[in-house]
PDB file of N, CA and C in Angstrom:
ATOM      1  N   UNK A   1      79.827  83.808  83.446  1.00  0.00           N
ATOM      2  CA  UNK A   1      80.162  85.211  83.148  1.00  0.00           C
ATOM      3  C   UNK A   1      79.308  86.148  83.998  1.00  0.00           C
ATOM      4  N   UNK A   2      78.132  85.806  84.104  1.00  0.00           N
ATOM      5  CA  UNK A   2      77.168  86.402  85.083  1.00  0.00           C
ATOM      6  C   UNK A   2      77.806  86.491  86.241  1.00  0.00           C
ATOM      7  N   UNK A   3      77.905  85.554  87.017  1.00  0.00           N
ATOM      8  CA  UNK A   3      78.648  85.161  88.010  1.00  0.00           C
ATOM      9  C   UNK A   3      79.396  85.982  88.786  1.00  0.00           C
ATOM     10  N   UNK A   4      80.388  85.915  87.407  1.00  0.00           N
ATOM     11  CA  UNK A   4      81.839  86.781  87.806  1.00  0.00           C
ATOM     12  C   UNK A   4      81.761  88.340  87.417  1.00  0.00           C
ATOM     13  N   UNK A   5      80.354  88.928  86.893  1.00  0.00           N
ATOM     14  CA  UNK A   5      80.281  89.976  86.801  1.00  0.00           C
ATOM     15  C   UNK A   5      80.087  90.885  88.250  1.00  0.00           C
ATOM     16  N   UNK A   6      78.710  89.865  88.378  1.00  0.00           N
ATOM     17  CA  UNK A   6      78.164  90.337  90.057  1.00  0.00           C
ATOM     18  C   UNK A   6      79.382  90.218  91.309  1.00  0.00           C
ATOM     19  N   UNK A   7      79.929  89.115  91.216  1.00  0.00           N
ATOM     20  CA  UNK A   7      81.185  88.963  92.051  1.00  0.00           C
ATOM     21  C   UNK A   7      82.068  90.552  92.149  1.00  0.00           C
ATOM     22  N   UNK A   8      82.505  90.701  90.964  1.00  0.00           N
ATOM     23  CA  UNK A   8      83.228  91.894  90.300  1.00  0.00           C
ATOM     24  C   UNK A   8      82.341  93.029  90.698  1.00  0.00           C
ATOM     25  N   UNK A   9      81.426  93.337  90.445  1.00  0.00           N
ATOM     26  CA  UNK A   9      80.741  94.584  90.971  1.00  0.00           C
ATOM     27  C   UNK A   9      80.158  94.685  92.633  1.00  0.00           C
ATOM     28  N   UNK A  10      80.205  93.687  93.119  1.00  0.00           N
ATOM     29  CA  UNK A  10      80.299  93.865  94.336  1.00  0.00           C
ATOM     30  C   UNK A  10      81.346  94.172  95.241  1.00  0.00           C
ATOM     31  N   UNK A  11      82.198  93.359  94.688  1.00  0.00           N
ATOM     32  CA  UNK A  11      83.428  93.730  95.136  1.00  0.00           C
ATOM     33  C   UNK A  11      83.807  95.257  95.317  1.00  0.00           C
ATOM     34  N   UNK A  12      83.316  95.894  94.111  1.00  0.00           N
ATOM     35  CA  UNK A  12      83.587  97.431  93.465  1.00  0.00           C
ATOM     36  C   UNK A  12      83.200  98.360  94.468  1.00  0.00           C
ATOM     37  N   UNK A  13      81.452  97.688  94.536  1.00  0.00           N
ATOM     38  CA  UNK A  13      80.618  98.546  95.436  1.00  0.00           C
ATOM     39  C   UNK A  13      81.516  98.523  97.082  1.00  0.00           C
ATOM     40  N   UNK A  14      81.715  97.630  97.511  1.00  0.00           N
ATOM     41  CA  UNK A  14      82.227  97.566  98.744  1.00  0.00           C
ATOM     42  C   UNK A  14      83.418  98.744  98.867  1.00  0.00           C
ATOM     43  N   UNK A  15      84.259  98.651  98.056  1.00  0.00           N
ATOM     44  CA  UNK A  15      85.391  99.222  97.706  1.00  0.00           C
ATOM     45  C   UNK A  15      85.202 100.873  97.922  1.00  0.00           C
ATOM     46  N   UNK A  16      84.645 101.205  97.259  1.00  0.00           N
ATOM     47  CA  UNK A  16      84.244 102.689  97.303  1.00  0.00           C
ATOM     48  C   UNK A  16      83.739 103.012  98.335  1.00  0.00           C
ATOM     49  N   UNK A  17      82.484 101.504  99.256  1.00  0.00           N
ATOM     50  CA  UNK A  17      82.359 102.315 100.336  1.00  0.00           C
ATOM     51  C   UNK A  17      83.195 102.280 101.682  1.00  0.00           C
ATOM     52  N   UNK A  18      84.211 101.512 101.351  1.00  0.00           N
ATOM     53  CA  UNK A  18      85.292 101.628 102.326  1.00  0.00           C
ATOM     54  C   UNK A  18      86.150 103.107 102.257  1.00  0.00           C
ATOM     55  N   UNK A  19      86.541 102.954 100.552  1.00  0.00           N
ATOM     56  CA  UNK A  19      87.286 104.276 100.888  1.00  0.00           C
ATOM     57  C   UNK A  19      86.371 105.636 101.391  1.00  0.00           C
ATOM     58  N   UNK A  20      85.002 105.826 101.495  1.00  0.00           N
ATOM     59  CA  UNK A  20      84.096 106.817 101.813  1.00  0.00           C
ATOM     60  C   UNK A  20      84.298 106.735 103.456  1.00  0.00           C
ATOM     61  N   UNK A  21      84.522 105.725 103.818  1.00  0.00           N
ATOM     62  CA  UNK A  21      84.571 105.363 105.940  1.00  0.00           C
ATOM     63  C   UNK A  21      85.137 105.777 105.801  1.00  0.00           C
ATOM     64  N   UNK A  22      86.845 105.256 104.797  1.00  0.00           N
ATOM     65  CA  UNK A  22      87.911 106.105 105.520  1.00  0.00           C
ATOM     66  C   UNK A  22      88.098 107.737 105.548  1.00  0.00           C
ATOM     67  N   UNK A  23      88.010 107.960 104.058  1.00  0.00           N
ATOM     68  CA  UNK A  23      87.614 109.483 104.093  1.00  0.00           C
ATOM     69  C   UNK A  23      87.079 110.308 105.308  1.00  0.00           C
ATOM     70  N   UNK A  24      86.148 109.588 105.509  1.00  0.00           N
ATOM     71  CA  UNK A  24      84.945 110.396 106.687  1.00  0.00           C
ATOM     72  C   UNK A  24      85.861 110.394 108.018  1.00  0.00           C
ATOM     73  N   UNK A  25      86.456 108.974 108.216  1.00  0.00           N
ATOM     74  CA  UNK A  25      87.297 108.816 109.699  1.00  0.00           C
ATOM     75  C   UNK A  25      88.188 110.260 109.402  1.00  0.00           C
ATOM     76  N   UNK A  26      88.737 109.956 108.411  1.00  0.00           N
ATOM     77  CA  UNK A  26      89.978 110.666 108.319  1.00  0.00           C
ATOM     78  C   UNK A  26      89.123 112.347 108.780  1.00  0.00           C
ATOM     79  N   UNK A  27      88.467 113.110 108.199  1.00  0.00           N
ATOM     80  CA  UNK A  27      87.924 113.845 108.229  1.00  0.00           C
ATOM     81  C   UNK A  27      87.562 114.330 110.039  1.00  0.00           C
ATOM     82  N   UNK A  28      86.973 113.139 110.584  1.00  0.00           N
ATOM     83  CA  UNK A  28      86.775 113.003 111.790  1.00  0.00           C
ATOM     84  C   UNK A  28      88.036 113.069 112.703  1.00  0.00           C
ATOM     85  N   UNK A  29      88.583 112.564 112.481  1.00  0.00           N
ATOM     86  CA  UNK A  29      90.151 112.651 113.177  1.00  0.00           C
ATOM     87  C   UNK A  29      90.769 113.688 113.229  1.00  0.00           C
ATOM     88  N   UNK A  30      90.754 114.245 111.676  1.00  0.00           N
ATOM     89  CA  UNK A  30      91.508 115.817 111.751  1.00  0.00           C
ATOM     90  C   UNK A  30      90.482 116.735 112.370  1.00  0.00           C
ATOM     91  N   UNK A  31      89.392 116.737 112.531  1.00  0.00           N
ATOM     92  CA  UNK A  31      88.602 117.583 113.048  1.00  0.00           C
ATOM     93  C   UNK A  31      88.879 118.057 114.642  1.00  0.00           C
ATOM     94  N   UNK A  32      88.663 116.374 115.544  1.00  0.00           N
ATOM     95  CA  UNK A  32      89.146 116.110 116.485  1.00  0.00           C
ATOM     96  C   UNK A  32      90.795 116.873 117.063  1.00  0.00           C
ATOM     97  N   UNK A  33      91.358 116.659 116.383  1.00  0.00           N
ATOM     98  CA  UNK A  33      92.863 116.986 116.428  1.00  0.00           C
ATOM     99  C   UNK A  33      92.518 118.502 116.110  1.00  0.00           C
ATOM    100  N   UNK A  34      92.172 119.090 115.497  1.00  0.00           N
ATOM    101  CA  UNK A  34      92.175 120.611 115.192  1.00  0.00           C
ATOM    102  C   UNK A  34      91.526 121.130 116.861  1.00  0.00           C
ATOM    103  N   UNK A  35      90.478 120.312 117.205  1.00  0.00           N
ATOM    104  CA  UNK A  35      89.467 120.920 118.149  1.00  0.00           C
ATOM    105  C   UNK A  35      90.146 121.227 119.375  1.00  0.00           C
ATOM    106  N   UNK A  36      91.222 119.840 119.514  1.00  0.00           N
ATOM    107  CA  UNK A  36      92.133 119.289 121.039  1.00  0.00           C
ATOM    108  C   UNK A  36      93.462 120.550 120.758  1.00  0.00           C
ATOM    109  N   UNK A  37      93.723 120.862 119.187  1.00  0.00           N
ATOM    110  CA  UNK A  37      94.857 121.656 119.614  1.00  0.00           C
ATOM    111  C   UNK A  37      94.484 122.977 119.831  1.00  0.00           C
ATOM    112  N   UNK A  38      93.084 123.623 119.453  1.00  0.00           N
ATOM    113  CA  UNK A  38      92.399 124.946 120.024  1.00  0.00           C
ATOM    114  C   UNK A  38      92.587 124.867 121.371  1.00  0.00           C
ATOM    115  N   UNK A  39      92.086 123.873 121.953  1.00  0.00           N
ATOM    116  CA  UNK A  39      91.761 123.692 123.370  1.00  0.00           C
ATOM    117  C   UNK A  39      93.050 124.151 124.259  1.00  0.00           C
ATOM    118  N   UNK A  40      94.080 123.277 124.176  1.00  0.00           N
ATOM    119  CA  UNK A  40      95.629 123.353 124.399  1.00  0.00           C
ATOM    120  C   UNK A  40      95.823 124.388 124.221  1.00  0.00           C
ATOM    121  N   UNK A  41      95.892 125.717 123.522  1.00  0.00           N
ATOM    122  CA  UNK A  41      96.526 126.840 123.304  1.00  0.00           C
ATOM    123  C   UNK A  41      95.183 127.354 123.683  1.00  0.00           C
TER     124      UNK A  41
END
């Protein structure tokens, strides 16, 4: 049960900090894209 707790909460932890990369990429990307379409016009 131990085991499969830590298993389980690691899993968790990872999880959240994936969706936080993506967030941030995402964030980064639209930034990028906002900056390139100032530039263009």
């Amino acid at each position: 049960m131990i085991i499969a707790a830590f298993i389980l909460g690691s899993i968790s932890i990872k999880s959240v900090i994936n969706r936080d990369v993506v967030a941030y990429m995402t964030e980064i990307s639209i930034y990028i894209n906002n900056g390139n379409a100032k530039y263009k016009s």
